[in-house]
C-alpha atoms as a PDB file:
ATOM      1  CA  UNK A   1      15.451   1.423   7.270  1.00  0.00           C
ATOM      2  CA  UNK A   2      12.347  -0.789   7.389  1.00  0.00           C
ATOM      3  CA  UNK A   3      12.521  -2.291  11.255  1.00  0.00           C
ATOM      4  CA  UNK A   4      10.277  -4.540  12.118  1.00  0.00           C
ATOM      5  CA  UNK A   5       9.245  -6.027  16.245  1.00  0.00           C
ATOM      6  CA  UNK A   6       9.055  -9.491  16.814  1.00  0.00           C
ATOM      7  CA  UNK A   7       8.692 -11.129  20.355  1.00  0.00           C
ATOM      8  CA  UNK A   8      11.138 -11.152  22.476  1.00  0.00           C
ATOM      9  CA  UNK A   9      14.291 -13.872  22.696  1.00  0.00           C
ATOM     10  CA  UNK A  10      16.803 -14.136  25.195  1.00  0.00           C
ATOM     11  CA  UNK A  11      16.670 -10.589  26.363  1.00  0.00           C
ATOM     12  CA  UNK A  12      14.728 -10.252  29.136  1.00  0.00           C
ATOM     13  CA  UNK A  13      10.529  -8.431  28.096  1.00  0.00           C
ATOM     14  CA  UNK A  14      12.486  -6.048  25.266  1.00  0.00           C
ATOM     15  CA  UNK A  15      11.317  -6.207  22.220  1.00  0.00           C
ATOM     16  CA  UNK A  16      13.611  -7.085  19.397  1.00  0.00           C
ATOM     17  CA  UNK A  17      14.014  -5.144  15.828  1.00  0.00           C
ATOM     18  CA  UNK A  18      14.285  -6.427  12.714  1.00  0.00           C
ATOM     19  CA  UNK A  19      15.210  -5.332   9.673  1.00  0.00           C
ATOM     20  CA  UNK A  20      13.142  -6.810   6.922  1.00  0.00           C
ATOM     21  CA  UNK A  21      15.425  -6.350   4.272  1.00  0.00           C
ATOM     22  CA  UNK A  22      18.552  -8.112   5.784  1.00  0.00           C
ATOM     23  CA  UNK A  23      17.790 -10.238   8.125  1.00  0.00           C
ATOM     24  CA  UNK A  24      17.035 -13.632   6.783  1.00  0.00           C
ATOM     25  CA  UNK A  25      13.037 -15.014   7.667  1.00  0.00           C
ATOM     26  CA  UNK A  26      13.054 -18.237   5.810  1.00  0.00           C
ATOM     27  CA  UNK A  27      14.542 -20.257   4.065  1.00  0.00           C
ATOM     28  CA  UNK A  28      13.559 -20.562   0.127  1.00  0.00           C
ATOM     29  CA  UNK A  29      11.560 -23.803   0.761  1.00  0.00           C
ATOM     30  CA  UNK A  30       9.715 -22.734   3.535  1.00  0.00           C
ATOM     31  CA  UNK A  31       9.095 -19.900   1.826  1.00  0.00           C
ATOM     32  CA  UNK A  32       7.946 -21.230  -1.327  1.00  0.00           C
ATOM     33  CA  UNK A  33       5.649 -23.798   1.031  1.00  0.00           C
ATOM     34  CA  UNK A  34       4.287 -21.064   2.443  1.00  0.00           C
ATOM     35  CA  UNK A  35       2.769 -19.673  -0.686  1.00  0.00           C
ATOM     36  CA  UNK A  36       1.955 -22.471  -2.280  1.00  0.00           C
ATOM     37  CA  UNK A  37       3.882 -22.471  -5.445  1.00  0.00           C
ATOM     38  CA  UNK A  38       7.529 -24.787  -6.100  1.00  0.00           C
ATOM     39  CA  UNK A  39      10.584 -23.924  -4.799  1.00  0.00           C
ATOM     40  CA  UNK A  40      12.642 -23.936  -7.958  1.00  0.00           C
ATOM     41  CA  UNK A  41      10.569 -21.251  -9.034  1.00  0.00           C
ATOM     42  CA  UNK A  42      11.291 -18.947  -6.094  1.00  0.00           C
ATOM     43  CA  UNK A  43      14.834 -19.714  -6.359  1.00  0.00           C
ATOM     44  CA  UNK A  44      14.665 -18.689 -10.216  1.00  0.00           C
ATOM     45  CA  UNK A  45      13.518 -15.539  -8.421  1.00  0.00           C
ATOM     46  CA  UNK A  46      16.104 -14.925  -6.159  1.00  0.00           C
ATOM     47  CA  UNK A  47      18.496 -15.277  -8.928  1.00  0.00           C
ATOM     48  CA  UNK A  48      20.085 -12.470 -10.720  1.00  0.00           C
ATOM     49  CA  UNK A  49      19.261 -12.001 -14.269  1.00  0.00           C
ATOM     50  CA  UNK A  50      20.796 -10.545 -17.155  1.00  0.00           C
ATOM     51  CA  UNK A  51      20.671  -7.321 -15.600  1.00  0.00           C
ATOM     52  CA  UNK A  52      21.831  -8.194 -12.185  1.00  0.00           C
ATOM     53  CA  UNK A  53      18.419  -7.515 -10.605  1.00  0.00           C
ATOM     54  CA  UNK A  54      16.776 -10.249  -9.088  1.00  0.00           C
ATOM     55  CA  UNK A  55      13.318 -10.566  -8.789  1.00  0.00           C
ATOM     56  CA  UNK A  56      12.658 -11.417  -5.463  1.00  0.00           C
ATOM     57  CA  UNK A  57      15.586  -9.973  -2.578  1.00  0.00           C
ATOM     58  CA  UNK A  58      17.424 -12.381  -0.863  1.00  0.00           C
ATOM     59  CA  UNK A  59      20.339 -12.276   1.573  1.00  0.00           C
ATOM     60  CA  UNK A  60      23.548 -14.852   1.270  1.00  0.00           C
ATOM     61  CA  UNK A  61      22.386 -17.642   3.793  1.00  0.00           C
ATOM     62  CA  UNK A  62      25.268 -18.212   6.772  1.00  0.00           C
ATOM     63  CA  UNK A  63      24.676 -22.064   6.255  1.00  0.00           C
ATOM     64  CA  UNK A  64      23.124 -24.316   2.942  1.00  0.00           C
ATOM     65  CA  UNK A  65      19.145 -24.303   3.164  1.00  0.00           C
ATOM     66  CA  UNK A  66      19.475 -21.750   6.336  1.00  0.00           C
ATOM     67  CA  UNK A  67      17.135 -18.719   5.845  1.00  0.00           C
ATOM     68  CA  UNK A  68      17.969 -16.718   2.896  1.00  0.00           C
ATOM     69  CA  UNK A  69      14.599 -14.544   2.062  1.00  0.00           C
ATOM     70  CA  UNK A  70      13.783 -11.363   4.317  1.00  0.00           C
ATOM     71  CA  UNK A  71      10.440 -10.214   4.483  1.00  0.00           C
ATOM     72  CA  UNK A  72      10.836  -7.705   2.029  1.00  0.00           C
ATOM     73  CA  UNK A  73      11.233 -10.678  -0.298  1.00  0.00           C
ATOM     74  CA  UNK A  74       8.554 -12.775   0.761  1.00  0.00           C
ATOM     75  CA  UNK A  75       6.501  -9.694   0.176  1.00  0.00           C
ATOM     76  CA  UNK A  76       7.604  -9.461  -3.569  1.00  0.00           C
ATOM     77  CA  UNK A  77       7.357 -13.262  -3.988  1.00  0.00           C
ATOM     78  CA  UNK A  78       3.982 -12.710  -3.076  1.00  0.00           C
ATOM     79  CA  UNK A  79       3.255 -10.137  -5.562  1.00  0.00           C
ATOM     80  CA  UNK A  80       5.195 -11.896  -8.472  1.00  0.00           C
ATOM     81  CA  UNK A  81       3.163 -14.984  -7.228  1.00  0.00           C
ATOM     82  CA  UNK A  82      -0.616 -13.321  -8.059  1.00  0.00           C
ATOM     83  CA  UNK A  83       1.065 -11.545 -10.877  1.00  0.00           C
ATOM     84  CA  UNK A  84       1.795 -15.174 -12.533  1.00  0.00           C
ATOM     85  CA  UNK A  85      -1.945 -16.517 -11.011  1.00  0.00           C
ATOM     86  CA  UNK A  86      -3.688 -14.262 -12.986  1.00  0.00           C
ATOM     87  CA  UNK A  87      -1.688 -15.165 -16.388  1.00  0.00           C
ATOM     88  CA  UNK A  88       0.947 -12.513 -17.273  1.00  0.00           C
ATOM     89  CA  UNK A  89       4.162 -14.283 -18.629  1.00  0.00           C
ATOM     90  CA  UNK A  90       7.290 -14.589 -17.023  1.00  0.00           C
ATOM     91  CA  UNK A  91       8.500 -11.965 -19.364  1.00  0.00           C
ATOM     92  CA  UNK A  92       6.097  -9.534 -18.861  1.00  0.00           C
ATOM     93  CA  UNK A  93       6.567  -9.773 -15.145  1.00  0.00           C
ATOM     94  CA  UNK A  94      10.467  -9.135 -15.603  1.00  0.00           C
ATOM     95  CA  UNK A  95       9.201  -5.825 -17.754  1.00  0.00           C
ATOM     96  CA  UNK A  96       6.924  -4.560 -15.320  1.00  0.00           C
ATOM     97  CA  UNK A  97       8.957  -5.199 -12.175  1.00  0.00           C
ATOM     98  CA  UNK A  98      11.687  -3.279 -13.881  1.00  0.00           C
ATOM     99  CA  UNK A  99       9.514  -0.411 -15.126  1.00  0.00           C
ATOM    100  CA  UNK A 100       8.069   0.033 -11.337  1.00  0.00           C
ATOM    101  CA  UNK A 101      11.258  -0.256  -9.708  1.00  0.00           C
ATOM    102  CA  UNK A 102      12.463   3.054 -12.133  1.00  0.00           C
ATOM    103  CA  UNK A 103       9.212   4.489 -12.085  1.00  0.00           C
ATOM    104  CA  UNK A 104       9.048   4.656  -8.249  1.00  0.00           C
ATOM    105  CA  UNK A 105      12.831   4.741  -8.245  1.00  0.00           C
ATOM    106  CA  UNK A 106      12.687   1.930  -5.375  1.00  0.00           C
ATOM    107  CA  UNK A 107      14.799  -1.573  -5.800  1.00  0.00           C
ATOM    108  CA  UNK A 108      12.027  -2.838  -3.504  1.00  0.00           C
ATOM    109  CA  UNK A 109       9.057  -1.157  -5.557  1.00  0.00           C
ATOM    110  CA  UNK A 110       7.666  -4.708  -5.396  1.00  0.00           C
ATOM    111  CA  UNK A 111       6.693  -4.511  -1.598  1.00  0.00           C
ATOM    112  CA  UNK A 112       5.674  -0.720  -1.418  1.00  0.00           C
ATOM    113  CA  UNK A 113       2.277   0.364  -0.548  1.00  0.00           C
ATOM    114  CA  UNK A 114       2.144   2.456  -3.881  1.00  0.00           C
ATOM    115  CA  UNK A 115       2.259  -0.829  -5.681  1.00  0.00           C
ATOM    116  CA  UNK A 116      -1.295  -1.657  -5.062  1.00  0.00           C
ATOM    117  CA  UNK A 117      -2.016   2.108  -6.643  1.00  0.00           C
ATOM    118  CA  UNK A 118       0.391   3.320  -9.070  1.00  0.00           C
ATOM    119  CA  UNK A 119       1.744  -0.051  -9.976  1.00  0.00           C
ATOM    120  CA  UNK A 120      -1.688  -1.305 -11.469  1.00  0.00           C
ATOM    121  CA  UNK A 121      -1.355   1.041 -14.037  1.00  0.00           C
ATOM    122  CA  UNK A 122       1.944  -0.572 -15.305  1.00  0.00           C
ATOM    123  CA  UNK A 123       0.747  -3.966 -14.863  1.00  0.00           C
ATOM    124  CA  UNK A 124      -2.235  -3.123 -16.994  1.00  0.00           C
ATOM    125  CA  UNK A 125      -0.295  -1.239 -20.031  1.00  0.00           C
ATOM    126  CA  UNK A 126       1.533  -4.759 -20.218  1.00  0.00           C
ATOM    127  CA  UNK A 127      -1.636  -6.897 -20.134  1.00  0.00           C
END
C-alpha cells in the first residue's frame, strides 16, 4: 500500500497517512488546471474504455465536482500528458499503457519508477 504523509489536521503534531491510490486529491478540474491541458480530456481519461481499464485511476467522488483523482492518478495524467506533448496518438497511448501495465504486471504501471526505464522501450517500439 502506497502511504503517503501530509501535514497534520485536527490531530494534535501527528502526522497523517495517505493512501495515494484511494484517497481522493483533487478534483478533475483542478487537476486538469494543474497540468495545463482541458478538463474534458482528463475526464476522457478517467473513463473506462472498451476494456474496462481506464487510463488515468480515479476514485467515485462522495459529492459532484468533489475530489475524484488520487495521486496515483495525477501521476499517470502526467505521464499520458507528455506522452500526447510529444505527438503519439491517442491510440497509441491506449496500446502502450496496456502493454506496460502487462509487461510490468502493475494496473498502476503508469506511475512506477520503472516507467522512466523499462517503459521507454515500449513507448519507442510504438513510435
Amino acid at each position: 500500500m502506497g502511504l503517503l504523509f501530509g501535514r497534520p489536521r485536527d490531530v494534535g503534531r501527528s502526522r497523517v497517512a495517505i493512501d495515494i491510490y484511494t484517497a481522493p486529491l483533487l478534483a478533475a478540474r483542478e487537476a486538469a488546471r494543474h497540468m495545463w491541458m482541458p478538463e474534458g480530456t482528463l475526464d476522457n481519461w478517467v473513463a473506462a474504455s472498451r476494456s474496462g481499464e481506464p487510463l488515468v485511476h480515479a476514485v467515485t467522488p462522495e459529492r459532484r465536482r468533489w475530489p475524484r483523482v488520487p495521486f496515483v492518478g495525477i501521476i499517470e495524467a502526467y505521464v499520458l500528458r507528455a506522452l500526447r506533448d510529444l505527438g503519439m496518438s491517442l491510440a497509441d497511448i491506449k496500446k502502450a499503457a496496456a502493454i506496460v501495465r502487462a509487461e510490468f504486471d502493475d494496473p498502476y504501471a503508469l506511475a512506477s519508477k520503472r516507467i522512466a526505464t523499462d517503459g521507454v522501450t515500449v513507448f519507442v517500439r510504438l513510435c
